[in-house]
Structures are given as structure tokens and as C-alpha cells.
Protein backbone atom coordinates (compact mmCIF):
# COMPACT_ATOMS: atom_id res chain seq x y z
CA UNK A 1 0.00 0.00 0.00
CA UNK A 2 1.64 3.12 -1.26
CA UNK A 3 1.82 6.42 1.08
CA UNK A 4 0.83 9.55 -0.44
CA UNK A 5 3.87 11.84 -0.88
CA UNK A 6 4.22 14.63 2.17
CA UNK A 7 6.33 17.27 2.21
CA UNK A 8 8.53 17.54 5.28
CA UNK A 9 7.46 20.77 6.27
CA UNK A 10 3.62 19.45 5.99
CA UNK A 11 4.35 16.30 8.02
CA UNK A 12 6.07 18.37 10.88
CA UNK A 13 2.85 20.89 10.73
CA UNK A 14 0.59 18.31 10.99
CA UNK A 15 2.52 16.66 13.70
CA UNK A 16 3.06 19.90 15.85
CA UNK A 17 -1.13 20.12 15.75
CA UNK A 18 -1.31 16.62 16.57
CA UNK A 19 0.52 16.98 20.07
CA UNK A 20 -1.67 19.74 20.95
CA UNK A 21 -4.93 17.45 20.15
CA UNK A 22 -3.00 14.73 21.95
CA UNK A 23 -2.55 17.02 25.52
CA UNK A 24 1.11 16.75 25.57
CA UNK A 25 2.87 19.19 28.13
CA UNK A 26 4.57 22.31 26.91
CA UNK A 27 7.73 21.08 27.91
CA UNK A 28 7.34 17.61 25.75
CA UNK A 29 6.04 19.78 22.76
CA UNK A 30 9.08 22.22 22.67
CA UNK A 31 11.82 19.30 22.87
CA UNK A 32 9.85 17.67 19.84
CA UNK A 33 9.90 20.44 17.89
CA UNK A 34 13.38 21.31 18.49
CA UNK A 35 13.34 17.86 16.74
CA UNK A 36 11.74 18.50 14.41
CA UNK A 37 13.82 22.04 13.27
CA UNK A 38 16.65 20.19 13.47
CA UNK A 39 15.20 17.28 10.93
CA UNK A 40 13.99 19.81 8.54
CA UNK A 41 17.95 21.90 8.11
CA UNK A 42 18.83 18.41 7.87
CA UNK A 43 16.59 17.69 5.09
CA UNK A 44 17.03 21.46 3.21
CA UNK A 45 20.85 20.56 3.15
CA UNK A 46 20.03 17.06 2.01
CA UNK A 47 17.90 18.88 -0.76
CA UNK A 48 14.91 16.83 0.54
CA UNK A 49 11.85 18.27 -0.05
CA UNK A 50 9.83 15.41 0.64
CA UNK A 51 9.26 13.15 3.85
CA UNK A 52 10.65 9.52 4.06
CA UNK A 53 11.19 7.18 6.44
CA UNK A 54 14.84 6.19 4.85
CA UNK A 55 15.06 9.77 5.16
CA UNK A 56 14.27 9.88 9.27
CA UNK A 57 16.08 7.07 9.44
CA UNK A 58 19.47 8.79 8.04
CA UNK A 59 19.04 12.37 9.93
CA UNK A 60 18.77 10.03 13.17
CA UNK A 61 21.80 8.21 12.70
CA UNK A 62 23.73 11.53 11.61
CA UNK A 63 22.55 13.04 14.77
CA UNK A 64 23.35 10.37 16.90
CA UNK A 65 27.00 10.38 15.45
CA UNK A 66 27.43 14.10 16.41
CA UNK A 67 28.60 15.30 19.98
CA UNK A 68 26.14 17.69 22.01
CA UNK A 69 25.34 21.39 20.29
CA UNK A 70 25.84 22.45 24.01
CA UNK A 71 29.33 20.82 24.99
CA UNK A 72 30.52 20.17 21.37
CA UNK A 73 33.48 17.79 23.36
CA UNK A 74 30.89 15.60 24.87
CA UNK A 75 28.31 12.71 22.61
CA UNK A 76 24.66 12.94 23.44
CA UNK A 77 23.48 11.45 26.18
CA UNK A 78 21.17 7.88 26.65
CA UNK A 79 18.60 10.13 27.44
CA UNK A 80 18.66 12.35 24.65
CA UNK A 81 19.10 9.89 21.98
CA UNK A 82 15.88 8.22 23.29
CA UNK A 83 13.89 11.54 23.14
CA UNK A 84 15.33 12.16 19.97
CA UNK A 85 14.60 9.08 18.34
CA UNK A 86 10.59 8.90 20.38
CA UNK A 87 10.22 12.90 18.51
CA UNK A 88 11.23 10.97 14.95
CA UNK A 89 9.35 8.01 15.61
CA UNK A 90 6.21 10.46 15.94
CA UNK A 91 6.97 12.14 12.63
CA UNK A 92 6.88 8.56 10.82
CA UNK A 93 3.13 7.51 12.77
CA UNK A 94 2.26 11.08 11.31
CA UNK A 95 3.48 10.00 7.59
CA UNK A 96 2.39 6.39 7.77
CA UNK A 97 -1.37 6.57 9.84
CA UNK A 98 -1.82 10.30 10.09
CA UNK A 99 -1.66 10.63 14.47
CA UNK A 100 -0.10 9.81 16.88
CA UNK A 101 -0.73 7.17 19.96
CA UNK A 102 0.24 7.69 23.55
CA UNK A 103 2.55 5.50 24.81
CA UNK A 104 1.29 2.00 26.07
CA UNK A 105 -0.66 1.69 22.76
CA UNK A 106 0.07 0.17 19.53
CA UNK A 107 0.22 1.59 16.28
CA UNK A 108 -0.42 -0.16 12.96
CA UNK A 109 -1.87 0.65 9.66
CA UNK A 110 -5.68 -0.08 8.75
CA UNK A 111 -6.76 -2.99 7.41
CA UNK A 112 -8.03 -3.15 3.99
CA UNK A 113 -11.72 -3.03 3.42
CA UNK A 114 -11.89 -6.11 1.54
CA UNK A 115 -9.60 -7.88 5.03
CA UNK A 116 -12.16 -5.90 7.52
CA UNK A 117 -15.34 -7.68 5.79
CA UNK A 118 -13.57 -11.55 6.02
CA UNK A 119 -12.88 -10.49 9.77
CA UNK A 120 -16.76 -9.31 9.98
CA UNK A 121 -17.89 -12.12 8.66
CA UNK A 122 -15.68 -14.81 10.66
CA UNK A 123 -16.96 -12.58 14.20
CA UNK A 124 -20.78 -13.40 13.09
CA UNK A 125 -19.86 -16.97 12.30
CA UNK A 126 -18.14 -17.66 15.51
CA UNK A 127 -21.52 -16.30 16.84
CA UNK A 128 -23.27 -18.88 14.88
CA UNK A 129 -21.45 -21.41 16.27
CA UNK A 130 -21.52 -20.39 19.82
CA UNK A 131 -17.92 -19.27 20.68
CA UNK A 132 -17.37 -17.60 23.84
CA UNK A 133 -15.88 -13.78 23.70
CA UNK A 134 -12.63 -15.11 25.75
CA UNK A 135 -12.65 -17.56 22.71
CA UNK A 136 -13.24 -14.80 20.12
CA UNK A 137 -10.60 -12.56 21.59
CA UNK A 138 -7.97 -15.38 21.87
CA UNK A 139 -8.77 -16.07 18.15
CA UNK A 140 -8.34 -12.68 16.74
CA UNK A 141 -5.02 -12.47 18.65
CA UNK A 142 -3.41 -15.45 16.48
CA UNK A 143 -5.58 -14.19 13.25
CA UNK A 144 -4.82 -10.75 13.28
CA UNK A 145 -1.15 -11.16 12.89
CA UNK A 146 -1.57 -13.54 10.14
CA UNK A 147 -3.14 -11.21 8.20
CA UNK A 148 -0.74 -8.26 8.47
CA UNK A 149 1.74 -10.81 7.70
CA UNK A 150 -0.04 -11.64 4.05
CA UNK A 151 -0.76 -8.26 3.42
CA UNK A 152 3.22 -7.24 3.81
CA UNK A 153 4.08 -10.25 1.27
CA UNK A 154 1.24 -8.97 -1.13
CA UNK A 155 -1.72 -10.93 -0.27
CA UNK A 156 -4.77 -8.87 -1.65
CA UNK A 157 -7.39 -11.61 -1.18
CA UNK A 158 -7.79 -15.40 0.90
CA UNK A 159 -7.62 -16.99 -2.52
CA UNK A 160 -3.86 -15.81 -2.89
CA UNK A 161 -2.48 -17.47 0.43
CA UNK A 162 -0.34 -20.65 0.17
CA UNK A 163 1.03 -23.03 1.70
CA UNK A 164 4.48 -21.10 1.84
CA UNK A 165 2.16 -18.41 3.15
CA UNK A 166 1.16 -20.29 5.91
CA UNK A 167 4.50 -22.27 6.13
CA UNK A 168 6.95 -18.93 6.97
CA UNK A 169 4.05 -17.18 9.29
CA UNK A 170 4.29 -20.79 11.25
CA UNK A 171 8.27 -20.18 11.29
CA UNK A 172 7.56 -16.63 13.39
CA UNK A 173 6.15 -18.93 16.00
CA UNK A 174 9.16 -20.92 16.75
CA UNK A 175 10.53 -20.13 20.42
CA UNK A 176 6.99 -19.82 21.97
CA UNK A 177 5.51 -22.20 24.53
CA UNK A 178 4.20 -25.64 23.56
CA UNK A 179 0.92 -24.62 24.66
CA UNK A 180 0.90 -21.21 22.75
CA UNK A 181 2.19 -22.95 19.56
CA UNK A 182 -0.70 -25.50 19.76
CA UNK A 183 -2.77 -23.39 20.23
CA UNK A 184 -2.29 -20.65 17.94
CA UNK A 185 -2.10 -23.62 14.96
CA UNK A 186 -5.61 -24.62 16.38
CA UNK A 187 -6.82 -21.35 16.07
CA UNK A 188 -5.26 -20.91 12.43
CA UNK A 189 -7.31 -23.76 11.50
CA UNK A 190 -10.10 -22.59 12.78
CA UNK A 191 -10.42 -19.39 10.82
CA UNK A 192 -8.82 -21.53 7.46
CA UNK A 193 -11.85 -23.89 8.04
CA UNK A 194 -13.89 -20.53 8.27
CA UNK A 195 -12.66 -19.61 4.82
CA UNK A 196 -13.36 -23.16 2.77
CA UNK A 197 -16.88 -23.59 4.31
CA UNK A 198 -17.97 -20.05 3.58
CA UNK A 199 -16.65 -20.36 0.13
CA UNK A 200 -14.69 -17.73 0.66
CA UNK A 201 -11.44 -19.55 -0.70
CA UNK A 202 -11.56 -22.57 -3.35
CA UNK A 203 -8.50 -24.19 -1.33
CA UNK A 204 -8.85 -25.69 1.76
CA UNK A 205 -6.10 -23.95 3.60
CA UNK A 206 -6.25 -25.91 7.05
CA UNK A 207 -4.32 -28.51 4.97
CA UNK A 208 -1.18 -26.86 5.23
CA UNK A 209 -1.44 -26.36 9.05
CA UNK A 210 0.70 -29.10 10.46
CA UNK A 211 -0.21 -30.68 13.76
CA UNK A 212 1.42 -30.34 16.95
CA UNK A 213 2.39 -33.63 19.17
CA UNK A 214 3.18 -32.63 23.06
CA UNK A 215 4.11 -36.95 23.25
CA UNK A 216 1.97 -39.52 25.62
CA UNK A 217 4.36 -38.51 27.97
CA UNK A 218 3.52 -35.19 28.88
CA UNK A 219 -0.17 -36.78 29.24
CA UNK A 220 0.55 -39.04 31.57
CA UNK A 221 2.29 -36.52 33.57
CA UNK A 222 -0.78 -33.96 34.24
CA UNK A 223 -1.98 -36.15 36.70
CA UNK A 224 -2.04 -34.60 39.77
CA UNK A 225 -1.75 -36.90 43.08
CA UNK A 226 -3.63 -36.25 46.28
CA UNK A 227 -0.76 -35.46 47.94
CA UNK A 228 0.42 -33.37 45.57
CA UNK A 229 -3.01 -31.68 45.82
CA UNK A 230 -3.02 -31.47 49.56
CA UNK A 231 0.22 -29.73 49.68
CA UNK A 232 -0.66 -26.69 47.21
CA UNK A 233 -4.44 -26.54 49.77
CA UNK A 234 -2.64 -26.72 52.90
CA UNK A 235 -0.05 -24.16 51.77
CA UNK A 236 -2.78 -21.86 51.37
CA UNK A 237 -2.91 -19.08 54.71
CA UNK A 238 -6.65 -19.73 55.46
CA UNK A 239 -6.74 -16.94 58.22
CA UNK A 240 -6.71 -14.30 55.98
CA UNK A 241 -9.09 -12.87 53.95
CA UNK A 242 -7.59 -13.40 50.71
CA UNK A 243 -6.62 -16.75 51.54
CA UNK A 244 -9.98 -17.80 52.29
CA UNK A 245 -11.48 -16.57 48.67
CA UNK A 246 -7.96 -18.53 47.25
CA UNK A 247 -8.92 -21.67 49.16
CA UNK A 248 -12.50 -21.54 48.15
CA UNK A 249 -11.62 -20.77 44.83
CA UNK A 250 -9.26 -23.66 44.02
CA UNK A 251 -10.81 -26.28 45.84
CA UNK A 252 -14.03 -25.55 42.70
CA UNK A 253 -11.36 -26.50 40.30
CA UNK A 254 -9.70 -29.94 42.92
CA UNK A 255 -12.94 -31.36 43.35
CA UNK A 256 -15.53 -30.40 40.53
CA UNK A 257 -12.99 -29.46 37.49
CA UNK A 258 -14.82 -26.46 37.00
CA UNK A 259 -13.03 -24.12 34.26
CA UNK A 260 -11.52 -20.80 35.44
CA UNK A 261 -13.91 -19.01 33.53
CA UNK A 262 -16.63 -20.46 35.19
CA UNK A 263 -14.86 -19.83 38.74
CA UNK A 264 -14.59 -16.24 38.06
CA UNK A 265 -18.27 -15.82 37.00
CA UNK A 266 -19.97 -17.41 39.83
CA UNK A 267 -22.47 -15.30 41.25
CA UNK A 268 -24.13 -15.45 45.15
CA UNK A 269 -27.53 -16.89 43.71
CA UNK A 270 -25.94 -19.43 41.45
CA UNK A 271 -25.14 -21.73 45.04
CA UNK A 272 -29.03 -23.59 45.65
CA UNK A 273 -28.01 -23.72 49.75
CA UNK A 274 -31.39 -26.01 50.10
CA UNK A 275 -31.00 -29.99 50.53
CA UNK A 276 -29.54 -31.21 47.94
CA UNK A 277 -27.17 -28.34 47.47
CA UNK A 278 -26.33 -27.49 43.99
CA UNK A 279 -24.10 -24.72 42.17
CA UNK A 280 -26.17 -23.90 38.94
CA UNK A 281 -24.60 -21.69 36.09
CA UNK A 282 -24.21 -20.92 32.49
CA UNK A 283 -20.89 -22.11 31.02
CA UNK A 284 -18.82 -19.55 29.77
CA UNK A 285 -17.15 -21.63 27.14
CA UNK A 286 -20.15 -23.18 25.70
CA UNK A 287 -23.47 -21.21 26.69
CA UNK A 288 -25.14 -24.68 27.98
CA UNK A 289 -26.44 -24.00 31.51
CA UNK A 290 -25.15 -26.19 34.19
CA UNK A 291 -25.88 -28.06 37.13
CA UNK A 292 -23.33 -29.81 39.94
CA UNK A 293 -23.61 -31.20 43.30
CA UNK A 294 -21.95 -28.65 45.74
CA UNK A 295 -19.69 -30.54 48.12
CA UNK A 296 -19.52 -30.38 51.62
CA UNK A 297 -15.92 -28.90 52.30
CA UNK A 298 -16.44 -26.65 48.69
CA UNK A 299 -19.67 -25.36 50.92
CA UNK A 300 -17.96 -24.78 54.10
CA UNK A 301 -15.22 -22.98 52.40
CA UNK A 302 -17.88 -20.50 50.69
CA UNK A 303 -19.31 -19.95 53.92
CA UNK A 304 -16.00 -18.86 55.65
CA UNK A 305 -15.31 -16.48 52.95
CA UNK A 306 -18.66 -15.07 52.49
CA UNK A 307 -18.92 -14.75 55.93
CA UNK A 308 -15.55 -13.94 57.27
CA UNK A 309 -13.48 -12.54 54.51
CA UNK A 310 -15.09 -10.90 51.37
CA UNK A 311 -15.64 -7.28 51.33
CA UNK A 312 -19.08 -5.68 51.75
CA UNK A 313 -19.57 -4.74 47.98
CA UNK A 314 -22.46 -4.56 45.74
CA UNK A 315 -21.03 -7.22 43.05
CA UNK A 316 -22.53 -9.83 42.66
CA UNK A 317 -20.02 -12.12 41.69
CA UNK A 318 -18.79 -14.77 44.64
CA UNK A 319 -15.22 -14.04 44.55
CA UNK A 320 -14.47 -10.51 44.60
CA UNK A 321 -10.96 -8.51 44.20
CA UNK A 322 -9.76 -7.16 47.74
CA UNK A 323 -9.09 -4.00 46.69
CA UNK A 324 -11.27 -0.51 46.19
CA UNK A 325 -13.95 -1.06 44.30
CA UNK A 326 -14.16 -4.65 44.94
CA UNK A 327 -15.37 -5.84 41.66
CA UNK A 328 -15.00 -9.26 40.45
CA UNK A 329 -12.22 -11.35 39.78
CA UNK A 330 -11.55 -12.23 36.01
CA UNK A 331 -9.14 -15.05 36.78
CA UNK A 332 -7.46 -17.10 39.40
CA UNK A 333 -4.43 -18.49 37.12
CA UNK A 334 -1.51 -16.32 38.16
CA UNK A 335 -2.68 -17.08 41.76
CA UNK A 336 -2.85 -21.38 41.35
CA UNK A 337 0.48 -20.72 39.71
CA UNK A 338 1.51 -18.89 43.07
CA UNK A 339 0.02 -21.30 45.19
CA UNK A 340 2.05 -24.25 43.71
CA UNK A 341 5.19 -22.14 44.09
CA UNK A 342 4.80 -21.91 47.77
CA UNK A 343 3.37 -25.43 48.47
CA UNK A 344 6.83 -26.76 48.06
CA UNK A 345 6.15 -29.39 45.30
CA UNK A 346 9.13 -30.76 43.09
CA UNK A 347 8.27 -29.98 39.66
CA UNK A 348 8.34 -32.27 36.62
CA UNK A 349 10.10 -31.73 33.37
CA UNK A 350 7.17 -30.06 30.63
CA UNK A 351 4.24 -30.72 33.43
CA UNK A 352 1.40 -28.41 33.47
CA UNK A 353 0.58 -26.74 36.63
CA UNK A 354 -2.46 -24.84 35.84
CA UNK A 355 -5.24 -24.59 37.18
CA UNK A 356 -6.60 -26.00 34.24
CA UNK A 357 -4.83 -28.99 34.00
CA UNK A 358 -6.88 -30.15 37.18
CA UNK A 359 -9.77 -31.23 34.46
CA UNK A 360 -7.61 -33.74 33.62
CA UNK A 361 -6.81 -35.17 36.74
CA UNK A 362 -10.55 -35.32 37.56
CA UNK A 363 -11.44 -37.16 34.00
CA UNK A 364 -8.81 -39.85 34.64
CA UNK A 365 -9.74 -40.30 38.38
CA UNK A 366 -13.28 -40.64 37.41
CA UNK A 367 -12.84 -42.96 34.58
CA UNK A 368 -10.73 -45.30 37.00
CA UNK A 369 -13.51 -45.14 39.35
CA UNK A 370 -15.53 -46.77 37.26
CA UNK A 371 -17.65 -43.76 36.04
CA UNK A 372 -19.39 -44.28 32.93
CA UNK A 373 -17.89 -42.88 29.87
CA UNK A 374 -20.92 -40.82 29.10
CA UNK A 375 -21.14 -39.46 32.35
CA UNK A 376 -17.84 -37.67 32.66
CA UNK A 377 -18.24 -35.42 29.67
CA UNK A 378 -21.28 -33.67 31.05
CA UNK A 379 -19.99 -33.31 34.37
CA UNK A 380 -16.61 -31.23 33.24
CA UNK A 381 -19.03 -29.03 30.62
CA UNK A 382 -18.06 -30.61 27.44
CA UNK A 383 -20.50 -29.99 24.99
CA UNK A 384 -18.82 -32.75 22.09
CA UNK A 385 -17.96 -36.08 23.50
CA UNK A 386 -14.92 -36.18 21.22
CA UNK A 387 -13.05 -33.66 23.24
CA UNK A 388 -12.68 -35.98 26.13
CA UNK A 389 -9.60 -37.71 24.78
CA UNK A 390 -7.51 -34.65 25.31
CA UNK A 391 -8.08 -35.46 29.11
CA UNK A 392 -7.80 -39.35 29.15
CA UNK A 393 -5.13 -40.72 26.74
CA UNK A 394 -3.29 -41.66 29.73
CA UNK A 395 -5.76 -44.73 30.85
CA UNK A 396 -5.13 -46.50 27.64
CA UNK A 397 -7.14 -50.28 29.06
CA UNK A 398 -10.67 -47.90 29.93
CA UNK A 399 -10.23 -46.30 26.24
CA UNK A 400 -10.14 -49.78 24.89
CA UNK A 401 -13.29 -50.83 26.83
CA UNK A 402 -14.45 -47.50 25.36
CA UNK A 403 -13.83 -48.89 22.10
CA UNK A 404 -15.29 -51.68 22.16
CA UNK A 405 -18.45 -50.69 23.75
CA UNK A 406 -18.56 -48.18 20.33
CA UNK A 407 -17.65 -50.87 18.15
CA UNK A 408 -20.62 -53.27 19.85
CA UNK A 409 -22.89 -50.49 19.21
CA UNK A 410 -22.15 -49.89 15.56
CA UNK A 411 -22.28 -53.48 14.80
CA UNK A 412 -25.90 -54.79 16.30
């Protein structure tokens, strides 16, 4: 995408009026433009009459190469350079997007029309299908970047990616986390399957996505043991305030595998106190209301904390931040993680220690138990049956059973 031509004088007018819209200080506006009247001498000697970035990019490292205007002995300092190069880096938003962002934000050009439509349409058909908006938001974050990335090699439409497309993007991924890679790939072919059933591309793209393998090793692993369990609960300070809403908290996730999601959102009148107690609740992840049996020592732990440690608040939600304006919590991973650092537990070479990875303990202890196969999936919220082998390749002699009992079926 070509940028209109600017001339240097234009882009520093526009910029100057941009920092004023912006609320920048005084001070921060006069060392810019000081900037600024140095870049432009620098580009009337150059004979530049016209902005470029190759252009911003040579006055900077001309500057930097000169000593101090002050102390003409002495190089600029750290400092300077920085501000220097922050005022230039302003100029170039001003040439490339036409403003400027504050810092903290991030600054990229817009989308193409035709790009903003496929993104439009893949929202509303994530709606279709029931995706949750932690689900949505997790997918944009690995789609988003994979269509800058086609649009920088030249991509105009989904018809025009390839498998060397999708190939180098994949290559950009290498260094992250298992878990991130495998799930950014599953995302990928999410929004490729997207494409091929909407007709949007003749190709089915989700054919060049290769899989990812953690190893039946790293299964076997996520099982948590009870003493394991009891360490990372009794390391927990219980006379506190906040260690009551932890305790309470984790012990939804040890004995009922409830997701984090669904943790967070609990609300008072979801608990049904009345014989037979019962939590009921509307899955995040899937939108399919819910129903468990509320255990005793899950109970008593509510109690405590409603009673002895959450803050008087109007929220609604059970578990509550501890700090002015006591709203809700959004999740409880960085404080599991936490937990498990000061229960004291040896760690295990690529073992999950999630709070997440307690829906896996629960599947495999259940299916040991002698639970019925068709039992467990409702229980832990899953809405497809299928997904239930992510959570119990590790008891390979109840899968065979499994098996079997399928294979019975299909043949009478």
C-alpha cells in the first residue's frame, strides 16, 4: 500500500497540531519540535523536499553520530538519543497513519476493506457457532497477525495465500511455549476452516497447518496426586481474607474441574443452599447451563469467605478482588500458579501446573472409578464427547473398553 507523498514541512505541521490534540505538556512539545527544526535543516541541506522514512532514518543516525550542540566535546546522552529518536518516531506515525498514539498503545496501519469484511464475517460466524468472547478474543489475537503478515508479502485476497504463506508465518512462532504454539495452529485452523466452508477460498487452507504432538508422555504426567493436591491446599494461609477466597476458589477447580472461567463468574444466587445443594450456572465456554452437586468442604469454604473474609460490595459475583472497588475477579491463574510455588512441590520436566490442568486429573480419576464414559463429559461441561480424549489418553485399558463398547454399538 503506497503512502501519499508529504512534504517535510507538511508532516512536521501536521505533527506539531497533533501533540496539541493529543494534551502533551509544553515542555514535551518544545523538545519535539526542536526535533523536528533540526530534521527539517537536515533535510534542506540534504535537498529533501519530501518526507521519508529512509530519510528519518538517516538524519537520526547523523545526529546520533554528532557530539552535544551544548558541549561540542561531549556525545549525546542515553537520554537524549531516546527523546530524539521517540520525537522521529512520531513524525513517521504522522506519515504512515496520520496521528499519533500515547505510549502504552500500539500503532499499525488499517486494514483493507476487503480484510475488515472476512474479519466481519468470521466474528458473526463464531456467533453462529456459539464461541465464547474469551474464545473470540484469543482467536483474533493469532488471526490478526496472520493477516498483516499476508498483506506485507502482497496478499490482496484469501484466494492468494499458500502453503508457503502459511508455512513462513508458522516459522515466526518458533521459540513460543508448547501450549501457545498448539494453540495458535488450532486457532489458524479454525479461521482456514472458516474460509473453505464459507466459500470464501476454493482451497482448503487448514491442509497446510501441520499438527502439533506434546508426546503420551507429557499426558501421563498432568496427573495430579492427592498429595500433591493437599500440599498446594494446605499451603494456602486460610486466616486471611484473601486466603480464604484462594482456598474456596481452588478447591471448585480440585474437586468439581470447573473451568476458570466459570470460577470467576460465579455469582451469590448461582449456590441452591437447600437440601440437595447445587451450584447452577451458564458455562462460559459453551453457553449450555449447568448443574453440579456442591460438596460439603467446597460449601464450608464458601461460607467462611462469604462470611468472614469478602468485602461488603455490591457485586454480585462470589469471589471478589480485595481491593477498592471490589469488583470481580476475572481469573485465578496467576494465583494457582503462586500457590504451587509456595506449596513446596518438586516440579516435573514439561508438566502443566495450571489450574486448568486439574480437568484432567478429575477425568482420569473418574474414569478409574468406574464412572461411565458418558457421564464424565457432562460433568466437566463438554459440549462434544470427542473432546474428552484430550483429558484421558493416559488410561489406555478404559479407552479400549471405550472402544469396544462403540464398536458393539455400531455393529448390532
Amino acid at each position: 500500500m503506497q503512502t501519499k507523498q508529504k512534504l517535510v514541512s507538511e508532516v512536521i505541521s501536521e505533527a506539531a497540531s497533533e501533540l496539541s490534540t493529543k494534551g502533551y505538556t509544553t515542555h514535551s512539545k518544545s523538545a519535539m519540535m526542536i526535533t523536528f527544526r533540526y530534521f527539517q535543516d537536515y533535510a534542506n541541506k540534504c535537498g529533501e523536499l519530501y518526507y521519508s522514512p529512509e530519510l528519518n532514518a538517516r538524519f537520526f543516525n547523523d545526529f546520533c553520530a554528532k557530539t552535544s550542540t551544548r558541549r561540542p566535546n561531549q556525545p549525546w546522552t542515553k537520554e537524549t538519543i531516546k527523546r530524539k529518536r521517540g520525537a522521529l518516531k512520531r513524525l513517521d506515525w504522522i506519515y504512515k497513519y496520520g496521528t499519533i498514539v500515547k505510549r502504552g498503545q500500539q500503532m499499525k496501519a488499517p486494514l483493507p476493506l476487503y480484510f475488515i469484511e472476512i474479519l466481519s464475517k468470521f466474528d458473526k460466524w463464531q456467533d453462529k457457532r456459539n464461541y465464547s468472547k474469551k474464545s473470540k478474543k484469543a482467536t483474533f489475537r493469532t488471526v490478526s497477525p496472520f493477516i498483516d503478515f499476508i498483506i506485507e508479502h502482497d496478499v490482496g485476497t484469501v484466494e492468494e495465500i499458500t502453503a508457503i504463506h502459511v508455512s513462513n508465518y508458522i516459522l515466526r512462532l518458533r521459540g513460543h511455549a508448547p501450549t501457545t504454539m498448539k494453540g495458535d495452529l488450532g486457532r489458524l485452523r479454525v479461521f482456514f476452516k472458516f474460509l473453505y466452508n464459507e466459500n470464501l477460498t476454493s482451497k482448503n487452507i487448514v491442509e497446510y497447518v501441520p499438527s502439533f504432538q506434546y508426546g503420551s508422555a507429557t499426558r501421563e504426567s498432568n496427573i495430579w496426586s492427592k498429595d500433591e493436591l493437599s500440599k498446594v491446599l494446605n499451603s494456602i494461609d486460610r486466616s486471611s481474607a484473601i486466603g480464604k477466597r484462594d482456598y474456596a476458589a481452588c478447591l471448585f477447580a480440585v474437586d468439581l474441574g470447573m473451568r476458570i472461567s466459570d470460577i470467576a463468574s460465579l455469582k451469590l444466587d448461582d449456590i441452591r443452599w437447600e437440601h440437595p445443594s447445587c451450584i447452577e450456572f451458564t458455562q462460559s465456554k459453551t453457553k449450555y447451563s449447568m448443574t453440579l452437586p456442591l460438596p460439603e468442604r467446597v460449601g464450608l469454604a464458601v461460607i467462611d469467605y462469604l462470611k468472614y473474609g469478602r468485602p461488603k460490595t455490591e457485586c454480585q459475583k462470589i469471589f471478589v478482588k480485595h481491593i477498592s472497588p471490589y469488583d470481580g475477579i476475572e481469573r485465578f491463574s496467576a494465583m494457582f500458579y503462586q500457590r504451587v510455588a509456595e506449596s513446596g512441590i518438586e516440579k516435573k520436566f514439561r508438566r502443566k501446573y495450571g489450574l486448568h490442568s486439574l480437568r484432567h486429573t478429575i477425568a482420569t480419576k473418574m474414569l478409574e472409578g468406574g464412572v461411565e464414559f458418558d457421564k464424565i463429559a457432562p460433568f466437566l461441561g463438554h459440549a462434544d464427547f470427542n473432546t474428552l480424549h484430550v483429558y484421558l489418553n493416559s488410561d489406555i485399558e478404559h479407552l479400549r473398553q471405550c472402544a469396544l463398547s462403540f464398536e458393539t454399538e455400531v455393529v448390532s
